[in-house]
Protein backbone atom coordinates (compact mmCIF):
# COMPACT_ATOMS: atom_id res chain seq x y z
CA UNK A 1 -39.43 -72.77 5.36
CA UNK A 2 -41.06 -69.37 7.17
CA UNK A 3 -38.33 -69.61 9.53
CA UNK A 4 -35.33 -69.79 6.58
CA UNK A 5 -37.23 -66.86 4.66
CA UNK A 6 -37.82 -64.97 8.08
CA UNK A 7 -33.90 -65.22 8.76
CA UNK A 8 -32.64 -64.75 5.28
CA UNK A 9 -35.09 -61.64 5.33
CA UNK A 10 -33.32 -60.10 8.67
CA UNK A 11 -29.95 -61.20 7.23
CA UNK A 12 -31.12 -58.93 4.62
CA UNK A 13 -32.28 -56.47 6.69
CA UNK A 14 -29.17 -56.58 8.65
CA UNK A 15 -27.02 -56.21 5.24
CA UNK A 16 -29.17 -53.21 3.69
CA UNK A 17 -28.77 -51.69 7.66
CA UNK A 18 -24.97 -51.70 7.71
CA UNK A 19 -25.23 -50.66 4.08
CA UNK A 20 -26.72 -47.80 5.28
CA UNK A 21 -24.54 -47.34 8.42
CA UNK A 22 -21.15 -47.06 6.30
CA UNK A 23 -23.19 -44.69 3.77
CA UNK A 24 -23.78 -42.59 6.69
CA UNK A 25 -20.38 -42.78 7.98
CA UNK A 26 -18.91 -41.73 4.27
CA UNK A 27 -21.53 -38.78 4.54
CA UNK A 28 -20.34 -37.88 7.74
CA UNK A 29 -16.74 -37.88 6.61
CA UNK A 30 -17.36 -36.03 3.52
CA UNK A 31 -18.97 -32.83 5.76
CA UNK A 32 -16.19 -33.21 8.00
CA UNK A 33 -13.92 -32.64 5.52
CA UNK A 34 -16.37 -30.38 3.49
CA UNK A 35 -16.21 -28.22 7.29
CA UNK A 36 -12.51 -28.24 7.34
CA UNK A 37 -12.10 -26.95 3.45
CA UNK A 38 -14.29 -24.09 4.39
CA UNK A 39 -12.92 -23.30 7.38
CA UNK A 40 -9.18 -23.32 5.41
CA UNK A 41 -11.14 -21.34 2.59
CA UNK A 42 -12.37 -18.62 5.25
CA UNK A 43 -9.27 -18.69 7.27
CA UNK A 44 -7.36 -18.09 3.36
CA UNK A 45 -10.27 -15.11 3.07
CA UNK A 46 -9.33 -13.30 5.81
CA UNK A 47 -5.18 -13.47 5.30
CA UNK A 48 -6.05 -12.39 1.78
CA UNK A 49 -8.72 -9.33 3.43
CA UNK A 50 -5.50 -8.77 6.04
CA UNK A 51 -3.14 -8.21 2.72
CA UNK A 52 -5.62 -6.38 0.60
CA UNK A 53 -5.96 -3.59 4.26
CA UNK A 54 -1.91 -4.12 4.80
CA UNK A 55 -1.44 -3.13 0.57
CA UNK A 56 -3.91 0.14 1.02
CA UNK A 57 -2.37 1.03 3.86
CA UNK A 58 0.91 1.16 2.06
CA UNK A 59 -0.59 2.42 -0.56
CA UNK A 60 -2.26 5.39 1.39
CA UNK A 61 1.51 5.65 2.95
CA UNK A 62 3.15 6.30 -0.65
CA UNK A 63 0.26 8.60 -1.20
CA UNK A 64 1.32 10.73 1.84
CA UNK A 65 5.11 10.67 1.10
CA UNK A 66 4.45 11.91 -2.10
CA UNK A 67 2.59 14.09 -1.31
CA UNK A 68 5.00 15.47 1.20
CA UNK A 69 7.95 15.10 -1.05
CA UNK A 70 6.17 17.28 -3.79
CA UNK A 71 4.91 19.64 -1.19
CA UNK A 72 8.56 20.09 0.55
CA UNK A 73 10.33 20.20 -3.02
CA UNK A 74 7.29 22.92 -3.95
CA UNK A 75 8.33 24.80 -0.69
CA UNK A 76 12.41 24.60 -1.37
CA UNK A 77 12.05 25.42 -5.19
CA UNK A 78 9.95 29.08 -3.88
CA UNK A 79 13.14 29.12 -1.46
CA UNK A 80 15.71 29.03 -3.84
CA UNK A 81 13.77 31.17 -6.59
CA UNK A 82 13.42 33.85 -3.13
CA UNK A 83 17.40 33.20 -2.83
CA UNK A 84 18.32 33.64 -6.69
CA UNK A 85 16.05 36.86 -6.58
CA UNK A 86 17.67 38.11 -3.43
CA UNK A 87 21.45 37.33 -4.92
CA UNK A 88 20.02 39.20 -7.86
CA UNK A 89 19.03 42.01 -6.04
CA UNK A 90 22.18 41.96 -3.88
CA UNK A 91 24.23 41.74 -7.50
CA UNK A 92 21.86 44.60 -8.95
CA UNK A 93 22.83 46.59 -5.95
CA UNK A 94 26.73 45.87 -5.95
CA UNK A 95 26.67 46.65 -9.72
CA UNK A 96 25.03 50.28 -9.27
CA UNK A 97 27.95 50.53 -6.26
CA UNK A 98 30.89 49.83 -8.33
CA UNK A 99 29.43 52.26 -11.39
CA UNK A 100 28.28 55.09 -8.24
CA UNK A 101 31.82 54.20 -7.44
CA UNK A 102 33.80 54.38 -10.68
CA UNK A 103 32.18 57.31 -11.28
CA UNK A 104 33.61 58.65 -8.52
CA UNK A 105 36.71 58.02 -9.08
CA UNK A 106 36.58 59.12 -12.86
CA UNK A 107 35.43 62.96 -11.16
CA UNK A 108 37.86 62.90 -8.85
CA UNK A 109 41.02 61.85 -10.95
CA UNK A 110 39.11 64.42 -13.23
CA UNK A 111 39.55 67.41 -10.57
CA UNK A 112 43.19 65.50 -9.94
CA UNK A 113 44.16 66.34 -13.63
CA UNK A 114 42.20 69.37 -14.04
């Protein structure tokens, strides 16, 4: 009877060890695929870090074109006001022509009838 409870105690033994063998094994295969989720997870981090640098950059792009698009249409807005205010100028001096000239003309057909 030792012997049968001896045996049926290793059989036990032997049971509870590959109990613990395939618990070990399911462990093992959780952190393995536990290792792979985080190292999809970090590998997702650091596309979404690459597109987060990649938007500020084009951000920080649009900034700059702006920037030079309100600076250039600052600088061609003084060039036209300096162009209407030369025309102006040139018009002012045209007009003060023509009178110098029509006056004249209105003297000398003057002395011509006189």
């Amino acid at each position: 009877q030792g012997v049968a409870d001896a045996r049926a105690r290793v059989s036990e033994l032997e049971a509870a060890v590959a109990e613990g063998a395939r618990q070990i094994e399911e462990r093992e295969a959780t952190l393995f695929e536990a290792e792979e989720d985080a190292k999809l997870m970090e590998m997702a981090l650091q596309t979404s870090h690459r597109r987060e640098e990649d938007v500020r950059e084009q951000i920080e792009k649009f900034e700059l074109e702006v920037h030079a698009i309100r600076s250039a249409s600052g600088q061609a807005s003084a060039a036209l006001y300096a162009q209407v205010e030369a025309l102006a100028q040139e018009l002012e001096h045209e007009q003060r022509a023509v009178a110098e000239r029509g006056a004249a003309w209105e003297a000398a057909r003057g002395v011509l009838q006189g």
